[in-house]
C-alpha atoms as a PDB file:
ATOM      1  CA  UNK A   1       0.000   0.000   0.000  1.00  0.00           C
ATOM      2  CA  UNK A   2       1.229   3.570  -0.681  1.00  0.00           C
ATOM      3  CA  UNK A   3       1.641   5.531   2.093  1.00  0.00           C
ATOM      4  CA  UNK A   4       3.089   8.483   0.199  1.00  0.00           C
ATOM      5  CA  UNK A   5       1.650  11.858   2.197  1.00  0.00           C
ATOM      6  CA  UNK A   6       0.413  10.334   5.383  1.00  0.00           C
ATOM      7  CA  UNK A   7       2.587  11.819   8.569  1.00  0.00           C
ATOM      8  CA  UNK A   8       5.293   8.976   9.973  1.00  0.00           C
ATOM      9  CA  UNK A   9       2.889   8.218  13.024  1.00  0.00           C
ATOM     10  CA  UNK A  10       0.317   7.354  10.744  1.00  0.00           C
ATOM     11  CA  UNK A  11       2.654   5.134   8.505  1.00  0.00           C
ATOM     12  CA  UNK A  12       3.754   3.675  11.585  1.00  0.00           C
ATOM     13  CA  UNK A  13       0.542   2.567  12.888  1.00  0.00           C
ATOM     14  CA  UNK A  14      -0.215   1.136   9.752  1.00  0.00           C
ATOM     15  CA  UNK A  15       2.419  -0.871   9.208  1.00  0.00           C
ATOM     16  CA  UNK A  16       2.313  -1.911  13.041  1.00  0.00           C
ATOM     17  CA  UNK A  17      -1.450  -2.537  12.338  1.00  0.00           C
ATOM     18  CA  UNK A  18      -0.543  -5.009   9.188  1.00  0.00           C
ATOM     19  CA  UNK A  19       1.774  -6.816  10.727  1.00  0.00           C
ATOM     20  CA  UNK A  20      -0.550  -7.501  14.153  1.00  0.00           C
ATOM     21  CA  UNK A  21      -3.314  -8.698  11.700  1.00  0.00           C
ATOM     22  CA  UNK A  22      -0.674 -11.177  10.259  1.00  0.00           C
ATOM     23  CA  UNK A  23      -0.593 -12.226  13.786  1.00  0.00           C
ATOM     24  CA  UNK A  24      -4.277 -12.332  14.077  1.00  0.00           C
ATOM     25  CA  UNK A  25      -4.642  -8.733  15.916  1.00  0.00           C
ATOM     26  CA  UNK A  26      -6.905  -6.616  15.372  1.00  0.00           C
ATOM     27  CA  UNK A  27      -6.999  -2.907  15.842  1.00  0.00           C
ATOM     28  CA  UNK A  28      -9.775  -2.308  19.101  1.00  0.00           C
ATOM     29  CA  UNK A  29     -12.595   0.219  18.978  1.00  0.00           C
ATOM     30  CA  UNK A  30     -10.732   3.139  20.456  1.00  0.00           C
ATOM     31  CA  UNK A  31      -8.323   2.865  17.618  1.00  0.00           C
ATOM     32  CA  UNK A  32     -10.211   2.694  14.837  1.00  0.00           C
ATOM     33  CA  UNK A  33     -11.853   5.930  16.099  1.00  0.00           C
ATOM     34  CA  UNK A  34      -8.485   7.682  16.643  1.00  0.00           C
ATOM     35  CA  UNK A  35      -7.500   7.134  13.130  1.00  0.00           C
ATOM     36  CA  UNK A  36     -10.900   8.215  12.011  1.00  0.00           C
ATOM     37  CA  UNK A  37     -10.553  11.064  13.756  1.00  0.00           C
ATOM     38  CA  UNK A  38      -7.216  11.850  12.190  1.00  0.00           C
ATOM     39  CA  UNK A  39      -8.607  11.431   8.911  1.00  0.00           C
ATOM     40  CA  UNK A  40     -11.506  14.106   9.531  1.00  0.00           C
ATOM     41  CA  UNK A  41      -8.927  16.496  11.070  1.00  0.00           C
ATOM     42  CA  UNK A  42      -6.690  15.765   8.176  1.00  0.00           C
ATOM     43  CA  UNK A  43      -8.939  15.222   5.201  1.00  0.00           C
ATOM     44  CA  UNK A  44      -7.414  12.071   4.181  1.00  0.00           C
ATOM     45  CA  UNK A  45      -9.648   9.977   2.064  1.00  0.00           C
ATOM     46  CA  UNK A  46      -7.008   7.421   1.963  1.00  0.00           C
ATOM     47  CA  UNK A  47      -7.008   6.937   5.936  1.00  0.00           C
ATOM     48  CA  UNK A  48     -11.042   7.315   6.461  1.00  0.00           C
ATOM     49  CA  UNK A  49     -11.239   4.342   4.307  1.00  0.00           C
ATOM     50  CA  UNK A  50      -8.498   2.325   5.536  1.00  0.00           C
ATOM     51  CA  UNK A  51     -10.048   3.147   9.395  1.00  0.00           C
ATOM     52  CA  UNK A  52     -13.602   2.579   8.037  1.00  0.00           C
ATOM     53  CA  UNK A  53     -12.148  -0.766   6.948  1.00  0.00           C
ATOM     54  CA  UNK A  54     -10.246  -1.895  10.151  1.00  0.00           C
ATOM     55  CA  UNK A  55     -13.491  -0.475  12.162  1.00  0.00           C
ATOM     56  CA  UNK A  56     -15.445  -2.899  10.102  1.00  0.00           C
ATOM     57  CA  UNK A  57     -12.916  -5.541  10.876  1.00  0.00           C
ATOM     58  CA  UNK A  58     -13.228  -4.928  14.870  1.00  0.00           C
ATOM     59  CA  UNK A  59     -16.862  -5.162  14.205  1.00  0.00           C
ATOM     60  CA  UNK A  60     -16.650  -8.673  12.667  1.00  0.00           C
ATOM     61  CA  UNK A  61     -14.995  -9.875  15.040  1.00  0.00           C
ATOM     62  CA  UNK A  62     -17.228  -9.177  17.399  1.00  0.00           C
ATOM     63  CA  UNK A  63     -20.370 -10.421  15.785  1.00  0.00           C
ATOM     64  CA  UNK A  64     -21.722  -6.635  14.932  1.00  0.00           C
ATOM     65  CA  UNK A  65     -22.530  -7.164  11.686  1.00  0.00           C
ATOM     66  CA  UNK A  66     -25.022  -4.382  10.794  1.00  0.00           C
ATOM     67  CA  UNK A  67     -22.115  -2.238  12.293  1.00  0.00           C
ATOM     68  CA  UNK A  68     -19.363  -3.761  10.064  1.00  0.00           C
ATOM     69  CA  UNK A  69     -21.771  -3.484   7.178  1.00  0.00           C
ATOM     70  CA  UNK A  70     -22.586   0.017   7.593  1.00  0.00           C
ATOM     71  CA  UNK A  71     -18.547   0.817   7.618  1.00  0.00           C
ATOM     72  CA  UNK A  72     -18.061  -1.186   4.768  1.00  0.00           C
ATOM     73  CA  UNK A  73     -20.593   0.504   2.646  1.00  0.00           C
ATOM     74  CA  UNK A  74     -19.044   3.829   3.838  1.00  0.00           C
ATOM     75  CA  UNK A  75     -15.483   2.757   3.323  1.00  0.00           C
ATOM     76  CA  UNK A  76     -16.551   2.110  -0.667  1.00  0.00           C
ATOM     77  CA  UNK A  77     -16.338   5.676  -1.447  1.00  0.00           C
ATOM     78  CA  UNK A  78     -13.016   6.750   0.243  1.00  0.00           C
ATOM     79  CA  UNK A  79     -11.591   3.797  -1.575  1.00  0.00           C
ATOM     80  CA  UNK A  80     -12.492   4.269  -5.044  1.00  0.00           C
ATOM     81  CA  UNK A  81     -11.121   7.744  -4.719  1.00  0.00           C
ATOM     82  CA  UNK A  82      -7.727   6.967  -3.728  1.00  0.00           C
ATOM     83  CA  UNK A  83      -7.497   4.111  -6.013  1.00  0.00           C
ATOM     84  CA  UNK A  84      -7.343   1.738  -3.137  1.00  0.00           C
ATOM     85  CA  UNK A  85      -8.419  -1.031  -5.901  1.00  0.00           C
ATOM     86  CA  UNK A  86      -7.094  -4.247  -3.538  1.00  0.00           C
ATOM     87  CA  UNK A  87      -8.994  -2.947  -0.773  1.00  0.00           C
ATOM     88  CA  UNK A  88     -11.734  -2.335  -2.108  1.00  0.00           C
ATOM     89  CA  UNK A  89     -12.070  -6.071  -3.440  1.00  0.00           C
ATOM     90  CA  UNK A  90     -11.670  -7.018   0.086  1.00  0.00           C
ATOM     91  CA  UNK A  91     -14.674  -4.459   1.170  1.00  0.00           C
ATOM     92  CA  UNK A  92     -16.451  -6.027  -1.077  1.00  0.00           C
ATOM     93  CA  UNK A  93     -16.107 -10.002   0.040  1.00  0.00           C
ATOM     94  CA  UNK A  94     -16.143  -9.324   4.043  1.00  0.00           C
ATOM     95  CA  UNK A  95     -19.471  -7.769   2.739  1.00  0.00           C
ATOM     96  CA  UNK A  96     -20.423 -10.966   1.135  1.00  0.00           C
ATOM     97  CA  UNK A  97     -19.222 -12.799   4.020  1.00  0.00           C
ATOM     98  CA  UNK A  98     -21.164 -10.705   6.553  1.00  0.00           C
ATOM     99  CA  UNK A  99     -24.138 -11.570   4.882  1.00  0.00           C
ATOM    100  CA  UNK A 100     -24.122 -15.561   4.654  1.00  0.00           C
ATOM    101  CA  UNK A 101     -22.937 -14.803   8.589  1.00  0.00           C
ATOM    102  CA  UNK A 102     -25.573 -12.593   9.959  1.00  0.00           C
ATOM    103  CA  UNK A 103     -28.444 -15.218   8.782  1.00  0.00           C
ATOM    104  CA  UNK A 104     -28.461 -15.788   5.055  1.00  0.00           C
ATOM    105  CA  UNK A 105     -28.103 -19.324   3.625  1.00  0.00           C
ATOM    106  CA  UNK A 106     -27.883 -21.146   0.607  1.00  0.00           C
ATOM    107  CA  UNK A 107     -31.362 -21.714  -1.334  1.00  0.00           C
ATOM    108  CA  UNK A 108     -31.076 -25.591  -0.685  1.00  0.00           C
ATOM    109  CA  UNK A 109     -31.556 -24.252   3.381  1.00  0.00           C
ATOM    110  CA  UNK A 110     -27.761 -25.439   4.335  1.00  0.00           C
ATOM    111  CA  UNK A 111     -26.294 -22.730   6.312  1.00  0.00           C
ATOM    112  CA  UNK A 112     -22.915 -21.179   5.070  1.00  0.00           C
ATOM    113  CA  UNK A 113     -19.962 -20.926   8.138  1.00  0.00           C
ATOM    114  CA  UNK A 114     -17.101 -18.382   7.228  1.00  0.00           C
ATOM    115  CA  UNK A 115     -14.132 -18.367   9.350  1.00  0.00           C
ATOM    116  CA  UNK A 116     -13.576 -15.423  10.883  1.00  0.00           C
ATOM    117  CA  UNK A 117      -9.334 -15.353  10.536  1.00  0.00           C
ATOM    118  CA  UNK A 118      -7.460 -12.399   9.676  1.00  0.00           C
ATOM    119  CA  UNK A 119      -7.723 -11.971   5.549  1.00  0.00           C
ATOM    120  CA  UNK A 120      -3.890 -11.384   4.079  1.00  0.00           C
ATOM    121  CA  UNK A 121      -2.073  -8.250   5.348  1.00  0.00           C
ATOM    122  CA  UNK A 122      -3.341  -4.277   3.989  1.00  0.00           C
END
């Protein structure tokens, strides 16, 4: 990922936050809303939708899925602008995986279990 423009304590949180999810951390609450802040004081699209994304993450993992949806759908935005194209793939299956989690199943009534482990490294 390109972290071109973003402050040194912001490129050092990310790449501290990548390499806990490679250890199956994720980023808690309070965070996730520190970054977001950031990213409203700053006006970096590129960090709203990369904290809209690990919020949705932290959500996952703790069964909130209307919550993880809702930043999801708002991360979509933020990522198409900045080109975040890998990301935004990824927005794009937890959404699909939210969905057969939170209640959907297949038509033939057979429920669909998705693992819940970290996804590769952003």
């Amino acid at each position: 990922m390109d972290l071109k423009g973003l402050p040194q304590t912001v490129q050092n949180f990310i790449e501290e936050t990548i390499q806990n999810r490679e250890n199956g951390k994720f980023p808690d609450n309070e965070t996730c809303q520190k970054v977001m802040e950031y990213a409203a004081d700053t006006g970096s699209q590129k960090l709203a939708g990369l904290g809209l994304y690990y919020l949705a993450e932290y959500y996952w993992q703790n069964d909130q899925y209307e919550n993880t949806l809702q930043c999801l759908t708002e991360s979509i935005g933020y990522l198409k602008n900045e080109q975040m194209y890998e990301l935004l793939a990824r927005t794009y299956n937890m959404m699909g995986s939210v969905s057969c989690s939170s209640g959907a199943s297949l038509s033939s009534g057979i429920s669909v279990g998705i693992s819940k482990s970290p996804l590769s490294s952003v």
